[in-house]
Structures are given as structure tokens and as C-alpha cells.
C-alpha atoms as a PDB file:
ATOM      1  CA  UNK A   1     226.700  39.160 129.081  1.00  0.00           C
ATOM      2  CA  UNK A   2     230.424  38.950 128.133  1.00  0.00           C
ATOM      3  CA  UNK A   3     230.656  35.462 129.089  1.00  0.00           C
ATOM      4  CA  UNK A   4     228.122  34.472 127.164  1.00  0.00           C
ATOM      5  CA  UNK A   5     229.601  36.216 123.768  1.00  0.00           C
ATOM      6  CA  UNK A   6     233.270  34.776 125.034  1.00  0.00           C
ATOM      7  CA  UNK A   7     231.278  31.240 124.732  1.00  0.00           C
ATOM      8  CA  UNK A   8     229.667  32.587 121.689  1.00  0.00           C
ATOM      9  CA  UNK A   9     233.155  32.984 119.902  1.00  0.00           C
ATOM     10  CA  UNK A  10     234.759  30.309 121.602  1.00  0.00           C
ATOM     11  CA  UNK A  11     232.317  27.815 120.217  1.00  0.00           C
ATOM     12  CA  UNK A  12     233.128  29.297 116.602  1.00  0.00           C
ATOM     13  CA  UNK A  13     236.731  29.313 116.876  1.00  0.00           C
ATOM     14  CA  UNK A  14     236.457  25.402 117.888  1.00  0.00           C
ATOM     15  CA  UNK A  15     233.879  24.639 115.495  1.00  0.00           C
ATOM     16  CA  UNK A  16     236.341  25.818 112.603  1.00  0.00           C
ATOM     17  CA  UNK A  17     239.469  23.864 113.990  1.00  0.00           C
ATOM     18  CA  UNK A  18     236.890  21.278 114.019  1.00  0.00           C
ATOM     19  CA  UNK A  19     236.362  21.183 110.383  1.00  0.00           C
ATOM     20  CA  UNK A  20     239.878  21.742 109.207  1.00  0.00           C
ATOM     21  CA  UNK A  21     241.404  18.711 111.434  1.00  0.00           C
ATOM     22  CA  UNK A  22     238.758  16.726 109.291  1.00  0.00           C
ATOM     23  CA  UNK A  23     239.612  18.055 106.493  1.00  0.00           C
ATOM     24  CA  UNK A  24     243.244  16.752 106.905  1.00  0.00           C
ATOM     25  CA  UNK A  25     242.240  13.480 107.524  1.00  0.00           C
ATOM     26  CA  UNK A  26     240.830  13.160 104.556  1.00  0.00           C
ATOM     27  CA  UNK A  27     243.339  14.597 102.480  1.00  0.00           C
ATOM     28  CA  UNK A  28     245.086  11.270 101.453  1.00  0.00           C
ATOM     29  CA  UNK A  29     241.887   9.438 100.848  1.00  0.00           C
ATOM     30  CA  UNK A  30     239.667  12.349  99.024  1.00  0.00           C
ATOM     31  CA  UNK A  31     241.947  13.994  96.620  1.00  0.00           C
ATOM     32  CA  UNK A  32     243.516  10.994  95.236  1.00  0.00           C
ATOM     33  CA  UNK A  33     244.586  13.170  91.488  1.00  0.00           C
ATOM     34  CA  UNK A  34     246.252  15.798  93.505  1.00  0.00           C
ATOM     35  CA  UNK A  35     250.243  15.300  93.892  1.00  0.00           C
ATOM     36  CA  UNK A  36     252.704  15.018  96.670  1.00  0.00           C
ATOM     37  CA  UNK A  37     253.005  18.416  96.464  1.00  0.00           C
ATOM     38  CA  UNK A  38     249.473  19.863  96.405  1.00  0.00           C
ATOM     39  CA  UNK A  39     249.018  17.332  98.870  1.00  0.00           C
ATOM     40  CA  UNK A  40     251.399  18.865 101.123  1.00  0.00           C
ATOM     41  CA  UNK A  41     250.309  22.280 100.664  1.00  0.00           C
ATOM     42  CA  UNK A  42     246.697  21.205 101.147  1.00  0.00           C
ATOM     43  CA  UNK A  43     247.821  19.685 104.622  1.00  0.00           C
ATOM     44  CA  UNK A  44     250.236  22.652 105.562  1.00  0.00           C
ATOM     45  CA  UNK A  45     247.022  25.050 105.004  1.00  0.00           C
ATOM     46  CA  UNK A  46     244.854  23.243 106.945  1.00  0.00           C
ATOM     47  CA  UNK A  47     247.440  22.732 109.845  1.00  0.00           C
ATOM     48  CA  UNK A  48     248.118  26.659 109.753  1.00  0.00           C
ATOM     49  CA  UNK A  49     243.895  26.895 109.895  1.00  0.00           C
ATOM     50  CA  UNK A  50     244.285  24.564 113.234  1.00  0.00           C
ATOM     51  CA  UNK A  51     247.129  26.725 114.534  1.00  0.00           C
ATOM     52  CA  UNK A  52     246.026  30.072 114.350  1.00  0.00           C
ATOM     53  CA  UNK A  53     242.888  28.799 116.083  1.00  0.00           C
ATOM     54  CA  UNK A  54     244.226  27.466 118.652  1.00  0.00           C
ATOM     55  CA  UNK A  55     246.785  30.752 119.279  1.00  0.00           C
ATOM     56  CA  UNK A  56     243.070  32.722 118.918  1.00  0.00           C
ATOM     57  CA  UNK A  57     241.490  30.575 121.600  1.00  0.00           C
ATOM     58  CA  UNK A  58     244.196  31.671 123.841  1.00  0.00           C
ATOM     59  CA  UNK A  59     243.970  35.254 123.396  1.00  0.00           C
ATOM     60  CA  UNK A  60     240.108  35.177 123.421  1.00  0.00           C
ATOM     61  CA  UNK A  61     240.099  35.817 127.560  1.00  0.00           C
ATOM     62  CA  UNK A  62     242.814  38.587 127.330  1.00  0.00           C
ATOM     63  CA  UNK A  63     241.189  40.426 124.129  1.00  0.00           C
ATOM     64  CA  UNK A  64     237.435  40.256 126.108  1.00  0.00           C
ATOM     65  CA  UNK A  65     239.274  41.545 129.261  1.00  0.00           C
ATOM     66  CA  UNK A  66     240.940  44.044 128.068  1.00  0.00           C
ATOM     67  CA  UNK A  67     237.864  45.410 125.953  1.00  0.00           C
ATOM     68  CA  UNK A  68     235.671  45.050 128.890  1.00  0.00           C
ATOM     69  CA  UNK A  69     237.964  47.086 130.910  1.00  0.00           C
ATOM     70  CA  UNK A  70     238.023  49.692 128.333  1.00  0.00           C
ATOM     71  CA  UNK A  71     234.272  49.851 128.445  1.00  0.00           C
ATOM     72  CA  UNK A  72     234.083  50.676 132.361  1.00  0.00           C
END
């Protein structure tokens, strides 16, 4: 059963990353009023969004463990 909320989770935490890497593709080409500036910050958000996604895919398996264990 933990596997399959571990896949559960995992799928959402990709899903998200998902989303934001197309959002910031499309900054350039969308938001065409926006400055160099918001620009910038637009892209530096959604790269942080990517980031901390990725750093919470790879604590996923150690937070699960650990809670499991704590269970038993």
C-alpha cells in the first residue's frame, strides 16, 4: 500500500515540474508587455518551482521510509 501512495505523490510532484518547465518556455513568447525584469523574475520562480521538486522527489523514498518505520 505504501508503494502505491509513494507512486501516488511521485506522479504529483512530476506532474507539477511538468507544468512549470512549460511555463518557462513560454515565458519569452506569452508575456510579450512584461519587462526584462519581470521576465526574469517570472523565469527565476518557475526554475525555483522545478528545483524544489526535484530536491522533493529525492526525499520522497527517505520521508515514506522513515514514516513507515515509525508505524511498525
Amino acid at each position: 500500500m505504501a508503494h502505491i501512495l509513494v507512486a501516488i505523490v511521485t506522479m504529483g510532484f512530476i506532474w507539477f515540474a511538468w507544468i512549470n518547465f512549460r511555463l518557462l518556455g513560454r515565458v519569452r513568447a506569452s508575456d510579450a508587455h512584461l519587462t526584462d525584469e519581470e521576465k526574469a523574475i517570472m523565469q527565476s520562480r518557475y526554475m525555483t518551482r522545478i528545483i524544489l521538486c526535484l530536491v522533493s522527489l529525492a526525499a520522497i523514498p527517505f520521508i515514506f521510509g522513515y514514516l513507515t518505520e515509525m508505524s511498525l
